[in-house]
Each structure stands twice: as structure tokens, then as C-alpha cells.
C-alpha atoms as a PDB file:
ATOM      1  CA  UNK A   1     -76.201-167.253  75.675  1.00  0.00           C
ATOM      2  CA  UNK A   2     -74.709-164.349  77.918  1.00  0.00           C
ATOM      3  CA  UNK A   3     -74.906-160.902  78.096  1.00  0.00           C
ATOM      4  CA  UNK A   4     -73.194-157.637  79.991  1.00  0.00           C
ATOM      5  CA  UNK A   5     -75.354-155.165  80.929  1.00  0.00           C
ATOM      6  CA  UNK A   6     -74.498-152.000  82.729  1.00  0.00           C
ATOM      7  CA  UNK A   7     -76.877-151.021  85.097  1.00  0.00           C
ATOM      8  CA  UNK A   8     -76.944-148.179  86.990  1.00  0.00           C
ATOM      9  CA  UNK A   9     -73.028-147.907  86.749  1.00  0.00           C
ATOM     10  CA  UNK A  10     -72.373-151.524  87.531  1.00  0.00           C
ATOM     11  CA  UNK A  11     -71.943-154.196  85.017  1.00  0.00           C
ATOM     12  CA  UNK A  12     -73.856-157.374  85.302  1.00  0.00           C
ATOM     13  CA  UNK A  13     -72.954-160.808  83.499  1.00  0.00           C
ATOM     14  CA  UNK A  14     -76.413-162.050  83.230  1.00  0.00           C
ATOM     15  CA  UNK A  15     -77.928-165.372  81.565  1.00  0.00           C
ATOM     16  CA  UNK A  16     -81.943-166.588  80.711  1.00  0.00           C
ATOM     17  CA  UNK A  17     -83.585-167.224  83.962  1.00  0.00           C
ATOM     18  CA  UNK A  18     -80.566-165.849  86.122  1.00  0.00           C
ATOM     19  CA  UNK A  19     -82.029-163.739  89.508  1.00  0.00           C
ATOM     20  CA  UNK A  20     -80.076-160.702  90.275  1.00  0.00           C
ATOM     21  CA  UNK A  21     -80.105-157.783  92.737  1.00  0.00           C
ATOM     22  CA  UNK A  22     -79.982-154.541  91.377  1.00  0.00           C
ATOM     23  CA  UNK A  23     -80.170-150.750  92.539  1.00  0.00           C
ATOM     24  CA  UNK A  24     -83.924-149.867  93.576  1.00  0.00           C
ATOM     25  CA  UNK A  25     -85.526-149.084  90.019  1.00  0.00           C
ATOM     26  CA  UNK A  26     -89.129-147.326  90.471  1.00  0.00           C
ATOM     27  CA  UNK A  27     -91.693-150.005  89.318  1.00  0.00           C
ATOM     28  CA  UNK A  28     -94.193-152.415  90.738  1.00  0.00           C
ATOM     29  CA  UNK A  29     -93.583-156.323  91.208  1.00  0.00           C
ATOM     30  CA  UNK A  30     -94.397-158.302  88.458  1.00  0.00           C
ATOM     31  CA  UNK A  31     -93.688-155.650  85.768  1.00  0.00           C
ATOM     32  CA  UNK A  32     -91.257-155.895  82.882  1.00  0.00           C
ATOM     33  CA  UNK A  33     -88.045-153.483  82.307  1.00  0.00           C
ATOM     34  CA  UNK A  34     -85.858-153.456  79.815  1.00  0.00           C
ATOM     35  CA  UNK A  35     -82.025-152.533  79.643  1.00  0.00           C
ATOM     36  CA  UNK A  36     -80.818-150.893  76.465  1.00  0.00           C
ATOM     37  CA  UNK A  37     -77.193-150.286  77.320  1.00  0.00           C
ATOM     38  CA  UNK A  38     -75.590-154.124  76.156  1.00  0.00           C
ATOM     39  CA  UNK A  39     -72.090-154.073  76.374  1.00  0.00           C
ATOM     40  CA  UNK A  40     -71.460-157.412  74.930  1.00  0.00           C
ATOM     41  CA  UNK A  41     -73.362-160.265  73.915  1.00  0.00           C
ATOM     42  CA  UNK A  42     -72.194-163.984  73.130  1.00  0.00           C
ATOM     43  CA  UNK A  43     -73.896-166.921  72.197  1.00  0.00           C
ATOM     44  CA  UNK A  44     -71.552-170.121  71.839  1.00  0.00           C
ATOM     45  CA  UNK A  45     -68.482-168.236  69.331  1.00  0.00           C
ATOM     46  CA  UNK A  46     -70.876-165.710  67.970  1.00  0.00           C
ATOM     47  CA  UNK A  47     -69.643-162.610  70.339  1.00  0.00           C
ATOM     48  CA  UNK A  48     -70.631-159.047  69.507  1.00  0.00           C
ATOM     49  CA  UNK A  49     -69.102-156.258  71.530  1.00  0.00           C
ATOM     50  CA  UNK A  50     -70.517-152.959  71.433  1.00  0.00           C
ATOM     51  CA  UNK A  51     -68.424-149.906  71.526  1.00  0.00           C
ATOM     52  CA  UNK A  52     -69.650-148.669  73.854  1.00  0.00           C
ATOM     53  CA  UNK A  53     -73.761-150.681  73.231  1.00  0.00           C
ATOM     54  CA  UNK A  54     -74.038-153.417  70.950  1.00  0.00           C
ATOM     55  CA  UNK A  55     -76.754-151.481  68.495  1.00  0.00           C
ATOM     56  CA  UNK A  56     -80.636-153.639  68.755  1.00  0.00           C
ATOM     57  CA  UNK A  57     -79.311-155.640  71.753  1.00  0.00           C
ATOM     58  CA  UNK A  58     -81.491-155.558  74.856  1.00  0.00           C
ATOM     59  CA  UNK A  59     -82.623-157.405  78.021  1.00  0.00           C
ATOM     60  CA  UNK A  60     -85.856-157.642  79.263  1.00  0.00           C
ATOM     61  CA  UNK A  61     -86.255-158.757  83.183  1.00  0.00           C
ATOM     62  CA  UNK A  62     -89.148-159.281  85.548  1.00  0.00           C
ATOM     63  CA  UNK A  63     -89.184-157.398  88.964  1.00  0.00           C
ATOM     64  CA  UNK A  64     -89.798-160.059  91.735  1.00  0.00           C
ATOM     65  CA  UNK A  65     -89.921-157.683  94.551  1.00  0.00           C
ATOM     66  CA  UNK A  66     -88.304-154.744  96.606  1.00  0.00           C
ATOM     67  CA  UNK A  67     -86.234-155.029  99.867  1.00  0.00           C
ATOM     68  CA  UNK A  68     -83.315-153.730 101.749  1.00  0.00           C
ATOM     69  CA  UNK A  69     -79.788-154.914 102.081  1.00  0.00           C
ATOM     70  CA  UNK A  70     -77.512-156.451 105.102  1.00  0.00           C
ATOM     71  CA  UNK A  71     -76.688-153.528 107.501  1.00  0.00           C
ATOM     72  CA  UNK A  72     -73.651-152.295 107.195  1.00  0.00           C
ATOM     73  CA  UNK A  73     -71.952-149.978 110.182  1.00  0.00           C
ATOM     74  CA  UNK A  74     -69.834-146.797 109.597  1.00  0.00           C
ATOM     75  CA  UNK A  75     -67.797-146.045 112.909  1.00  0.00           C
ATOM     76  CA  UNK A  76     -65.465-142.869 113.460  1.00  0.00           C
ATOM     77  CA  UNK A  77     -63.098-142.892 116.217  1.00  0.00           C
ATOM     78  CA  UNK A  78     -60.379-140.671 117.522  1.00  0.00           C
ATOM     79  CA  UNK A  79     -57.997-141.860 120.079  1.00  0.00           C
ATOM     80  CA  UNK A  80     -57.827-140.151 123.454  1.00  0.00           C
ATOM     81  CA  UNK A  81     -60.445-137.849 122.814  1.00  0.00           C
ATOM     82  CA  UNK A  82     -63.635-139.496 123.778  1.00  0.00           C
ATOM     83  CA  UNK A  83     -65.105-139.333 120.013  1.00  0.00           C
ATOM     84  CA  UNK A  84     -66.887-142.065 118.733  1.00  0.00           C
ATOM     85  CA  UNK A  85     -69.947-141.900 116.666  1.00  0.00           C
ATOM     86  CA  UNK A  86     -71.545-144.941 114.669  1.00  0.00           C
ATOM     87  CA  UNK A  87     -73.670-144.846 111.960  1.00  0.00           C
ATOM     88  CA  UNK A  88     -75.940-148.129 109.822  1.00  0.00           C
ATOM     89  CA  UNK A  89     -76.939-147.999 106.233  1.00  0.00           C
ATOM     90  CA  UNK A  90     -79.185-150.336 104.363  1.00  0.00           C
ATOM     91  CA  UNK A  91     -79.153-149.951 101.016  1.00  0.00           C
ATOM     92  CA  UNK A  92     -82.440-150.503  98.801  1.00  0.00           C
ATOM     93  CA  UNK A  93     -82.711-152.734  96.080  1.00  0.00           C
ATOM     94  CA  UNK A  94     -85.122-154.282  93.523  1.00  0.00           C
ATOM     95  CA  UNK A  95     -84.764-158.149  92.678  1.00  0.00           C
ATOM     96  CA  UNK A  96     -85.110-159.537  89.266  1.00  0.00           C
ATOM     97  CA  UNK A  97     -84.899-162.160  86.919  1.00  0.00           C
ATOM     98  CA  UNK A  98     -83.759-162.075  83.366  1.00  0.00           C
ATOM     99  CA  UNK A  99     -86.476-163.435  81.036  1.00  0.00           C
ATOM    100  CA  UNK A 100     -85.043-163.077  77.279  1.00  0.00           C
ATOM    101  CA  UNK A 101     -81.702-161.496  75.766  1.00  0.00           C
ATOM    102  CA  UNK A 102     -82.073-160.063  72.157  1.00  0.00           C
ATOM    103  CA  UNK A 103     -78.978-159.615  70.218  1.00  0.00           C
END
């Protein structure tokens, strides 16, 4: 059984016991969330697709823990001109694995 989820803008194909890293959701490890907004759910050749949620579906998840991204490095640069400036971003996230799709 398989599910997509949309969350926070993104869409997510996610199965029981799958761990996933999402955008940095306001909650302490070892707490449950739950995602309303199912966008399809299939389970062998029983597939509902919502339009847009599939109505009662949900998935419930446990956060594992908080942490930060790889680095990544924004340069500018303008020939001839002596401008260069460089700039690193680490984007937060919260991990978590999906403990039971309801359809």
C-alpha cells in the first residue's frame, strides 16, 4: 500500500515504515503528525484518486528528529569588475517515518 501526500507544496510517494525528510514542521521528536491532504492512495488494484484529496484518507508519521541540510553556495560574479560575493544556505528540516496510511 502507497500513498501521495503533498506536503508543504511538495508531493511525497510514501509507504508503511518509509523515512523521509520533510520541510521543518514545529513539533518535538517522538510526536505524531498527521497529513490530511492525500492525493492518491493504492493498495494492490484498489486506487482512489482524490480530486484534489481523497475524502477520510490520511497519514500519520513519527518525527525522529530535526537537523539541517548539505550547504549549498550561491556565488555572483561580474566579469572585469572586481564583484564577487558568495553566499551558503542550509536549509532546515524535520525527519520522519510513516507509521500507518488510512484510506
Amino acid at each position: 500500500m502507497f500513498a501521495i501526500v503533498d506536503i508543504a507544496g511538495f508531493q511525497e510517494k510514501v509507504e508503511k515504515g518509509m523515512k523521509l525528510k520533510v520541510p521543518l514542521r514545529a513539533s518535538d521528536s517522538g510526536k505524531t503528525l498527521t497529513f490530511e491532504n492525500v492525493l492518491l492512495v493504492a493498495d494492490g488494484d484498489d486506487v482512489k484518486v482524490g480530486a484534489p484529496n481523497v475524502s477520510g484518507a490520511s497519514v500519520e508519521v513519527k518525527v525522529l528528529n530535526h537537523g539541517k541540510g548539505d550547504k549549498i553556495r550561491i556565488q555572483k560574479f561580474k566579469r572585469r569588475k572586481r564583484y564577487r560575493r558568495v553566499k551558503g544556505h542550509r536549509q532546515d528540516y524535520t525527519e520522519v517515518e510513516v507509521t500507518k496510511i488510512t484510506a
